[in-house]
N, C-alpha and C. Protein backbone atom coordinates (compact mmCIF):
# COMPACT_ATOMS: atom_id res chain seq x y z
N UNK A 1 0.84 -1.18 0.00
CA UNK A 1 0.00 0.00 0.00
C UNK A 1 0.89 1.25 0.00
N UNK A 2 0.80 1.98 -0.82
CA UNK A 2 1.29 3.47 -1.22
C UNK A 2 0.79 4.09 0.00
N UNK A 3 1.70 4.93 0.84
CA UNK A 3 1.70 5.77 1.95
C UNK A 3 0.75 7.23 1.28
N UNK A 4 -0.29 7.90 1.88
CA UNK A 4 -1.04 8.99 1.19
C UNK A 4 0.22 10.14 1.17
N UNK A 5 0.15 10.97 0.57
CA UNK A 5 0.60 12.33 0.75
C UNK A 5 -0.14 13.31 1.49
N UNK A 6 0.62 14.12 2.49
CA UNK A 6 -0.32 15.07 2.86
C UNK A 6 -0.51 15.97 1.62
N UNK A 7 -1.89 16.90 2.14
CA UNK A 7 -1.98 18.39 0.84
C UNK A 7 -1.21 19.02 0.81
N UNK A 8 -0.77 19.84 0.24
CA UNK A 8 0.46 20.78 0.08
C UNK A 8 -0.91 22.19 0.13
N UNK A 9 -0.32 22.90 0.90
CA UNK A 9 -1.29 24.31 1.61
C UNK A 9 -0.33 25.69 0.87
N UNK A 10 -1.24 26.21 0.11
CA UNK A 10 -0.54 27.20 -0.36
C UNK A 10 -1.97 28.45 -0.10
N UNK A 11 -1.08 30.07 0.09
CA UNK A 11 -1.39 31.25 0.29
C UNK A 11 -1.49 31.56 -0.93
N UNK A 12 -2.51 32.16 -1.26
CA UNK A 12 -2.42 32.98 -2.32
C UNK A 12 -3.48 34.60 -2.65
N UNK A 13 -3.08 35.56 -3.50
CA UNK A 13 -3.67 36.67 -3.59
C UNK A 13 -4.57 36.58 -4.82
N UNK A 14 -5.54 37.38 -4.70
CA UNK A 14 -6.22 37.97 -6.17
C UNK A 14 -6.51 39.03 -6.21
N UNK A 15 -6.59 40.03 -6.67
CA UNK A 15 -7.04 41.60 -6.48
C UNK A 15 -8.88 41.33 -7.13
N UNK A 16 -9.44 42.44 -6.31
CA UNK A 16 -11.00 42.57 -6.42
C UNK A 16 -11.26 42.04 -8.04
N UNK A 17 -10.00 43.11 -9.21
CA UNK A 17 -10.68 43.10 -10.58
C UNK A 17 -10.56 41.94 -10.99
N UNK A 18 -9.76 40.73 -10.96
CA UNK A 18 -9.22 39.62 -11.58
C UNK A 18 -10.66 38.92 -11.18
N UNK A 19 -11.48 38.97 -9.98
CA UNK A 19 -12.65 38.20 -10.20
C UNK A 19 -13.59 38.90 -10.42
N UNK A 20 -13.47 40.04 -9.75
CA UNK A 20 -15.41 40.71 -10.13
C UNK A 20 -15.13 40.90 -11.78
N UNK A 21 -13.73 41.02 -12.45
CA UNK A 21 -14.19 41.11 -14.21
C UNK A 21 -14.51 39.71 -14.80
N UNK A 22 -13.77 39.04 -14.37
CA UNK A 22 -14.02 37.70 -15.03
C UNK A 22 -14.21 36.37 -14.29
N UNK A 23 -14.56 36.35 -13.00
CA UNK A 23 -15.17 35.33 -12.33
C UNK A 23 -15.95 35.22 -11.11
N UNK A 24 -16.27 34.61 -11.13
CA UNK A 24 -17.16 34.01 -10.19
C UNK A 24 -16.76 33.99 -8.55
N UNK A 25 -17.88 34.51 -7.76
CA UNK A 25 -17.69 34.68 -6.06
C UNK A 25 -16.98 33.30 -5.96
N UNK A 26 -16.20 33.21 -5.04
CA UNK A 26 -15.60 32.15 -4.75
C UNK A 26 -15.76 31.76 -2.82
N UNK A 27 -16.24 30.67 -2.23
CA UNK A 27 -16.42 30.15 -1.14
C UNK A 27 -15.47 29.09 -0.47
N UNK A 28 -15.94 29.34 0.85
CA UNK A 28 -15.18 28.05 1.06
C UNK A 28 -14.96 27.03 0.83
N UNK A 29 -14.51 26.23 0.79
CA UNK A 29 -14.86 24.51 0.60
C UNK A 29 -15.23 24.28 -1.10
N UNK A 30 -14.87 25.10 -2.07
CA UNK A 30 -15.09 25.13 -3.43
C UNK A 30 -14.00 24.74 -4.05
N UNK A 31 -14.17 23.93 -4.45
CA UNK A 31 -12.57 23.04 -5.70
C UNK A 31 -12.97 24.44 -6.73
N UNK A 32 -11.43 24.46 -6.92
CA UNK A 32 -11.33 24.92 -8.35
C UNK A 32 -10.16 24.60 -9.35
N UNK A 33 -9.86 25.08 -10.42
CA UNK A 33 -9.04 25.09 -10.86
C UNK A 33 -8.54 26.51 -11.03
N UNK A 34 -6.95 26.87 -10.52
CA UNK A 34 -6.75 28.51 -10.55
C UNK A 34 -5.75 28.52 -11.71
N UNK A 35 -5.37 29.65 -12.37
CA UNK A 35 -4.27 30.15 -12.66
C UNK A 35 -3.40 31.03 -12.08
N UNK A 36 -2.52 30.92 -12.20
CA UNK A 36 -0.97 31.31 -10.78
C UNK A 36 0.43 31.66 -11.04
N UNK A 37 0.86 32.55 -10.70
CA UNK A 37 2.01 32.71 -10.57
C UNK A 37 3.10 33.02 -9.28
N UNK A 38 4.22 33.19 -8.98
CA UNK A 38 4.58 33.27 -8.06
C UNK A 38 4.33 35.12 -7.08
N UNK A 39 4.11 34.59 -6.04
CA UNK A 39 3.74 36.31 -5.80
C UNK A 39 4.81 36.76 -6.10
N UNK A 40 4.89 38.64 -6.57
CA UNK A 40 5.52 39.45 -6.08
C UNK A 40 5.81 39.50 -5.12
N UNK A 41 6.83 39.68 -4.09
CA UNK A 41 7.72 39.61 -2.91
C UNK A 41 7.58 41.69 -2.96
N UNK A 42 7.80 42.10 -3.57
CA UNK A 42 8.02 43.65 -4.07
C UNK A 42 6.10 44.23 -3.70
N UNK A 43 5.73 43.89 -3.79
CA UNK A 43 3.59 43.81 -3.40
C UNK A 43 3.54 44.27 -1.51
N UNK A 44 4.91 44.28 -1.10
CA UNK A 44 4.50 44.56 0.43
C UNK A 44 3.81 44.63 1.21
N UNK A 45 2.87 45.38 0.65
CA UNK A 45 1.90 46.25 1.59
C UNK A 45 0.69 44.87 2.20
N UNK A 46 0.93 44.37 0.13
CA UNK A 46 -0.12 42.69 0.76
C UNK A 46 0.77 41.63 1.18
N UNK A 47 1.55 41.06 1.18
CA UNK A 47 2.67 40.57 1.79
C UNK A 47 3.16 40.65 2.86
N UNK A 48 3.08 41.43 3.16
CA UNK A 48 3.11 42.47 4.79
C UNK A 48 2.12 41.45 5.81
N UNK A 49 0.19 40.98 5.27
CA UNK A 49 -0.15 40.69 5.86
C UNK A 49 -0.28 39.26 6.16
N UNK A 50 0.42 37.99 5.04
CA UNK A 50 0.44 37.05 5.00
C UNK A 50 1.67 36.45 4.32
N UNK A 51 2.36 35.64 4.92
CA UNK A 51 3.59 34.86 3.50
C UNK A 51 2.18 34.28 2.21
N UNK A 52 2.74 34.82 1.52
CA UNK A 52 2.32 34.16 0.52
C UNK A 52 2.77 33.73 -0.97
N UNK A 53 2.37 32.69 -1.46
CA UNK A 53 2.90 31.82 -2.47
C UNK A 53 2.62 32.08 -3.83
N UNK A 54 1.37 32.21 -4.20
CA UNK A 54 0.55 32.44 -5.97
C UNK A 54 -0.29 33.92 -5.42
N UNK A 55 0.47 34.35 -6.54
CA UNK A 55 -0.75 35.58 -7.05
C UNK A 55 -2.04 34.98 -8.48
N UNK A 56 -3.36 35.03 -7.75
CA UNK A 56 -4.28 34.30 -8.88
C UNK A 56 -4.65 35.36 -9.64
N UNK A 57 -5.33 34.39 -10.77
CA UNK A 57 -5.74 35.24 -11.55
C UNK A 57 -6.11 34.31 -13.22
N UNK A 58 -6.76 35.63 -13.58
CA UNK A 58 -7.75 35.41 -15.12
C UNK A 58 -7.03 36.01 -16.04
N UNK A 59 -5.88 36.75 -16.65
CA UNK A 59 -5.14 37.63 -17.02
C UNK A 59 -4.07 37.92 -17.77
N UNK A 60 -3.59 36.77 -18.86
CA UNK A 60 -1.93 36.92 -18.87
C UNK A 60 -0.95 37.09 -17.98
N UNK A 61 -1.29 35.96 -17.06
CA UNK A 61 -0.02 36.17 -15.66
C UNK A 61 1.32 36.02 -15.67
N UNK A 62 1.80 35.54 -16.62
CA UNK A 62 3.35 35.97 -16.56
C UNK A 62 3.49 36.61 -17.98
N UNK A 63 2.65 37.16 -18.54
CA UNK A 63 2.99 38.24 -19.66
C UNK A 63 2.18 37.47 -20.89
N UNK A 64 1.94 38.13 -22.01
CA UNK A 64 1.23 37.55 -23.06
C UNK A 64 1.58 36.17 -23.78
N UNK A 65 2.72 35.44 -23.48
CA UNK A 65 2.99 34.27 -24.04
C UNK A 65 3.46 33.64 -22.87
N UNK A 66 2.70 33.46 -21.24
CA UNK A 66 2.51 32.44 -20.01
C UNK A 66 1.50 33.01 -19.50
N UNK A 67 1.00 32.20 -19.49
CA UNK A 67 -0.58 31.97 -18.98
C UNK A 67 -0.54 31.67 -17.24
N UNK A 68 0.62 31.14 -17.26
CA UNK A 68 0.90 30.55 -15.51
C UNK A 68 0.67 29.41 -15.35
N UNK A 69 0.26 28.72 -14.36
CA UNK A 69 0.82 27.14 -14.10
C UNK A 69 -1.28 27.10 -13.42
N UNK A 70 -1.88 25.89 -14.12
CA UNK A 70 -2.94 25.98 -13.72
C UNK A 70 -3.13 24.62 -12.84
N UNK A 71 -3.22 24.66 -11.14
CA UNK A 71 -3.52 23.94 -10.20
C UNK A 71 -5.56 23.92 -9.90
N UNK A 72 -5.35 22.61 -9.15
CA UNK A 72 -6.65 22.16 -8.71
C UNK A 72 -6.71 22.16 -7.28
N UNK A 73 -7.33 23.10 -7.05
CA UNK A 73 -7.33 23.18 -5.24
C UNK A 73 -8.59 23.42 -4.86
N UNK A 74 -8.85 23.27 -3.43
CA UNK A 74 -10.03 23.51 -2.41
C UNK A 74 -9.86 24.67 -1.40
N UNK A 75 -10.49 25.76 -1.69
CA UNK A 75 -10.63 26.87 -0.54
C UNK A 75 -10.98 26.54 0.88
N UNK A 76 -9.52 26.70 1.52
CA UNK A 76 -9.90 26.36 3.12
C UNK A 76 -10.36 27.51 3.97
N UNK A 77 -9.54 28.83 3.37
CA UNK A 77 -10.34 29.56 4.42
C UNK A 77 -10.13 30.69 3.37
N UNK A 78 -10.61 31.93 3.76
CA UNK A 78 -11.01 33.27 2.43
C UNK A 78 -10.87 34.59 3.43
N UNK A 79 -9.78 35.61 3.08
CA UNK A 79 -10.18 37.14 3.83
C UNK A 79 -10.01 37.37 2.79
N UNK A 80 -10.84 38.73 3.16
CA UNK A 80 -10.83 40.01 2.41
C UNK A 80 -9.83 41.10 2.77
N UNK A 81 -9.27 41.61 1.87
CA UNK A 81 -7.97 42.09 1.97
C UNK A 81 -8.51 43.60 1.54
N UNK A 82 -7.94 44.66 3.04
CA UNK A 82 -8.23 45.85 3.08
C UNK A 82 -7.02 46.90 3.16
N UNK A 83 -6.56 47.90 2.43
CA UNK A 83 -5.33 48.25 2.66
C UNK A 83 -6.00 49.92 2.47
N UNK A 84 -4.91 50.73 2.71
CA UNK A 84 -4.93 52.53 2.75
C UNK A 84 -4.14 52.74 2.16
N UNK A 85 -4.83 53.65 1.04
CA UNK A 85 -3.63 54.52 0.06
C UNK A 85 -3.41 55.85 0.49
N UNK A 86 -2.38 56.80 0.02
CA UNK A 86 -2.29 57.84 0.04
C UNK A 86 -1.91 58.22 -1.50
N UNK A 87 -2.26 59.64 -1.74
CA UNK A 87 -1.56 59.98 -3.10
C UNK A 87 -0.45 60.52 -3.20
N UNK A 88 0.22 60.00 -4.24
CA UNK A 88 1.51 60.43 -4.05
C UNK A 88 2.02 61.23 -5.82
N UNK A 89 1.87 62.17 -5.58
CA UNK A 89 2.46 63.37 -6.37
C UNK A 89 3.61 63.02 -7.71
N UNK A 90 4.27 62.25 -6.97
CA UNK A 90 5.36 62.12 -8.34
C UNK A 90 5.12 61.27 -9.13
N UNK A 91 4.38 60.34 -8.36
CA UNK A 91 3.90 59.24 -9.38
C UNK A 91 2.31 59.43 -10.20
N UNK A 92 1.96 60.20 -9.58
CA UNK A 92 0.37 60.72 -9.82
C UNK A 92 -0.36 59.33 -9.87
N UNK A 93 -0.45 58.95 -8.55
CA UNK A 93 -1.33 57.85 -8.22
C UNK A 93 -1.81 57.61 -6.52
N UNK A 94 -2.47 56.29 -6.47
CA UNK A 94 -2.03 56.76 -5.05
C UNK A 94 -2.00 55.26 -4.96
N UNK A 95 -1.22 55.28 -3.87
CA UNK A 95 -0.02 54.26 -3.48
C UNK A 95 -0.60 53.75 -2.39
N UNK A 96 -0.53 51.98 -1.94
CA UNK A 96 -0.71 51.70 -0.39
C UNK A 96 0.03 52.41 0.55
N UNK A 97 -0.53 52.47 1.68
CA UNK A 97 0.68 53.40 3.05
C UNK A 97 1.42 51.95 3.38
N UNK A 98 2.36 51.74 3.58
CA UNK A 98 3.26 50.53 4.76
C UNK A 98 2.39 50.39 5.70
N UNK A 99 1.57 49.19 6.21
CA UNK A 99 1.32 48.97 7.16
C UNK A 99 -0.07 48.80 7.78
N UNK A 100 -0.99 49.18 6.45
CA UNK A 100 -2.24 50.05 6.58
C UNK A 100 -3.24 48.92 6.36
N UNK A 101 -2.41 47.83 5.86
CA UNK A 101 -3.57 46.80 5.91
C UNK A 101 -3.90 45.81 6.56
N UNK A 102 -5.31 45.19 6.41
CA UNK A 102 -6.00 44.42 7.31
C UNK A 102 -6.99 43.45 6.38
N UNK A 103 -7.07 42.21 7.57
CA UNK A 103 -7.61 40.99 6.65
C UNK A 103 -9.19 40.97 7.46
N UNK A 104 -9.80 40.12 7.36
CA UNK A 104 -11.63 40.21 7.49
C UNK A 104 -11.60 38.50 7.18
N UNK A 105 -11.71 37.97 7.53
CA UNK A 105 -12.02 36.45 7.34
C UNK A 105 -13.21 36.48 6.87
N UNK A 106 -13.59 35.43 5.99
CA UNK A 106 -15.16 35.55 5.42
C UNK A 106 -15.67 34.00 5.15
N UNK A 107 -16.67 34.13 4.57
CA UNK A 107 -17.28 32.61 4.19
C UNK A 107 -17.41 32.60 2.32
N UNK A 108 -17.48 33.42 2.02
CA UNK A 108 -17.38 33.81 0.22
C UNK A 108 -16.82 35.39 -0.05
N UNK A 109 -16.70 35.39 -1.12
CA UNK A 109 -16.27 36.89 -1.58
C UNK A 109 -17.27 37.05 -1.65
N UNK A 110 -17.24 38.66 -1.68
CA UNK A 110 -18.69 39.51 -1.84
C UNK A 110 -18.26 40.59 -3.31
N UNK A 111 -18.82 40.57 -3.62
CA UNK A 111 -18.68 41.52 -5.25
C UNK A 111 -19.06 42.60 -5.00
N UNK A 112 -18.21 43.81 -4.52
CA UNK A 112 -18.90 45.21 -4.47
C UNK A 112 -18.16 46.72 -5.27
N UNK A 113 -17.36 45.77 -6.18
CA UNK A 113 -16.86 46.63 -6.86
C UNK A 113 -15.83 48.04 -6.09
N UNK A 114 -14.69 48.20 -6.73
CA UNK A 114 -13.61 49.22 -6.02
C UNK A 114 -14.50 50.54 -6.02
N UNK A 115 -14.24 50.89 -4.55
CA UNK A 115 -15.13 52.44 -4.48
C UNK A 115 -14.81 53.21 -5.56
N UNK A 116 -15.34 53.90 -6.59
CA UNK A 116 -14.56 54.84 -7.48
C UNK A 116 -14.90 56.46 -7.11
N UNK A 117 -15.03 56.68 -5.56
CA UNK A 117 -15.17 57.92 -5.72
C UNK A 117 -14.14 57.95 -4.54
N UNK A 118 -12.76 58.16 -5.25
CA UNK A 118 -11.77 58.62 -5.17
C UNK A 118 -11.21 59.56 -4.27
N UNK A 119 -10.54 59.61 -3.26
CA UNK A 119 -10.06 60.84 -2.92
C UNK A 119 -9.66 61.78 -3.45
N UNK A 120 -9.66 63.28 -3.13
CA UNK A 120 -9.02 64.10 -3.80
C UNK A 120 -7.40 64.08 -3.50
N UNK A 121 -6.22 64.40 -5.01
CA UNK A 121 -5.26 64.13 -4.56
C UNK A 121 -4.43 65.04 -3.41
N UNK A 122 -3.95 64.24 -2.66
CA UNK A 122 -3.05 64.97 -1.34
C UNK A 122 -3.72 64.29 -0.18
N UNK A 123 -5.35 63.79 -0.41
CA UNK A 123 -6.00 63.14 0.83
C UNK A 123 -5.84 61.23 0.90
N UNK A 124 -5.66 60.89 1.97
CA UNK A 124 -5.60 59.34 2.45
C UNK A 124 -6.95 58.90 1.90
N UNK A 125 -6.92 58.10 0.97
CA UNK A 125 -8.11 57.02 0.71
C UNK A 125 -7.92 55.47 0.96
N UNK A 126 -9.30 55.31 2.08
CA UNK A 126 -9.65 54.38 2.47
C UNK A 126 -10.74 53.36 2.05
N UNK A 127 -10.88 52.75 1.04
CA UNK A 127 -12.01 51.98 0.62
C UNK A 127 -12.74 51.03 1.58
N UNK A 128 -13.57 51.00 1.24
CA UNK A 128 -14.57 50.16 2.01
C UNK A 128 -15.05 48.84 1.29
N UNK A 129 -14.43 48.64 0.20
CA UNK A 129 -15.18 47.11 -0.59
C UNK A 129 -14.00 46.69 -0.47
N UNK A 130 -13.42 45.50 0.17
CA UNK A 130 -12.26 44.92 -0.51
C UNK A 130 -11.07 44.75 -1.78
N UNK A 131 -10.36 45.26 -1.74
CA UNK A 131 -9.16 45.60 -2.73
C UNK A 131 -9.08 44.01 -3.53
N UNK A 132 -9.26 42.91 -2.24
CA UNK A 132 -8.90 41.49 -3.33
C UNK A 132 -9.04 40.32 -2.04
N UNK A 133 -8.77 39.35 -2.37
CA UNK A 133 -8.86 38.52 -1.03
C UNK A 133 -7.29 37.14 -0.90
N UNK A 134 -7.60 36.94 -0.02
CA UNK A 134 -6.40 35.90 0.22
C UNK A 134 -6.94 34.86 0.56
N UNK A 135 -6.69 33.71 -0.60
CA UNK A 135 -7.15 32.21 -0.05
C UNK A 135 -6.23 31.54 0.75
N UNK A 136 -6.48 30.70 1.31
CA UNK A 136 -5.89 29.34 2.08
C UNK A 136 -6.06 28.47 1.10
N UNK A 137 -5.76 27.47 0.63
CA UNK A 137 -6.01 26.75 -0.28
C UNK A 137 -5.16 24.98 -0.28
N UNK A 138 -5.78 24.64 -0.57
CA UNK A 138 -5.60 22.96 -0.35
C UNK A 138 -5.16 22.27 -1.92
N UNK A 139 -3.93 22.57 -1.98
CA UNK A 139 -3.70 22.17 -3.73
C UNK A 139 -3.77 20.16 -4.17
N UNK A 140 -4.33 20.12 -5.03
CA UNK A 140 -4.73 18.36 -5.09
C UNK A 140 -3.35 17.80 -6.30
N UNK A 141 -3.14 16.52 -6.32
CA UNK A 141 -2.15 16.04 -6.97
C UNK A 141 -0.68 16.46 -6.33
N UNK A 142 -0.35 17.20 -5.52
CA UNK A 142 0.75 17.47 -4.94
C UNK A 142 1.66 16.35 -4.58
């Protein structure tokens, strides 16, 4: 008799747009199949709040000719990932602050679309719909 393997448990990110444009609320305890790449390490601000392994996604993830590495996993657990920007002048954008973010444990994503009424620039904007979420995830065939 072949000894089982444990699951191999991987962290991973998605930002709000990668599903509210092209997929589906995602829950706990839901197999899927993702597309993945390795996180950005350079992403801090979300990194900051979890080690994490795959950045997901629907998207050209490693550029227009890699698609990324597509795994079969089960959602063990789901936050919603909340962070604070400020604007920042040279870049004419506005940027996460270091430090500013916070996770929300949940039972599914909720689809509420990125606030688009914007701070004015020079003021701290704080959204209130989730920026993206962070799975727990249970990868199969490992």
């Amino acid at each position: 008799m072949t000894p089982k393997r444990a699951p191999s448990i991987v962290h991973s990110y998605t930002s709000f747009f990668e599903y509210e444009c092209c997929g589906d609320p995602v829950a706990v305890n839901d197999v899927l199949d993702v597309d993945h790449i390795p996180m950005d390490r350079r992403d801090t601000a979300i990194c900051d709040l979890m080690p994490l392994d795959w950045y997901v996604g629907h998207h050209a993830l490693g550029g227009p000719d890699d698609p990324g590495t597509r795994s079969r996993v089960r959602v063990k657990r789901l936050w919603e990932v909340y962070l604070h920007y400020r604007f920042d002048l040279a870049r004419d954008a506005y940027v996460p602050i270091p430090g500013s973010g916070s996770l929300r444990e949940v039972p599914a994503m909720r689809f509420g679309a990125w606030d688009d009424d914007m701070a004015v620039a020079g003021a701290d904007y704080r959204p209130t719909s989730p920026q993206g979420w962070i799975m727990r995830l249970e990868q199969f065939g490992s």
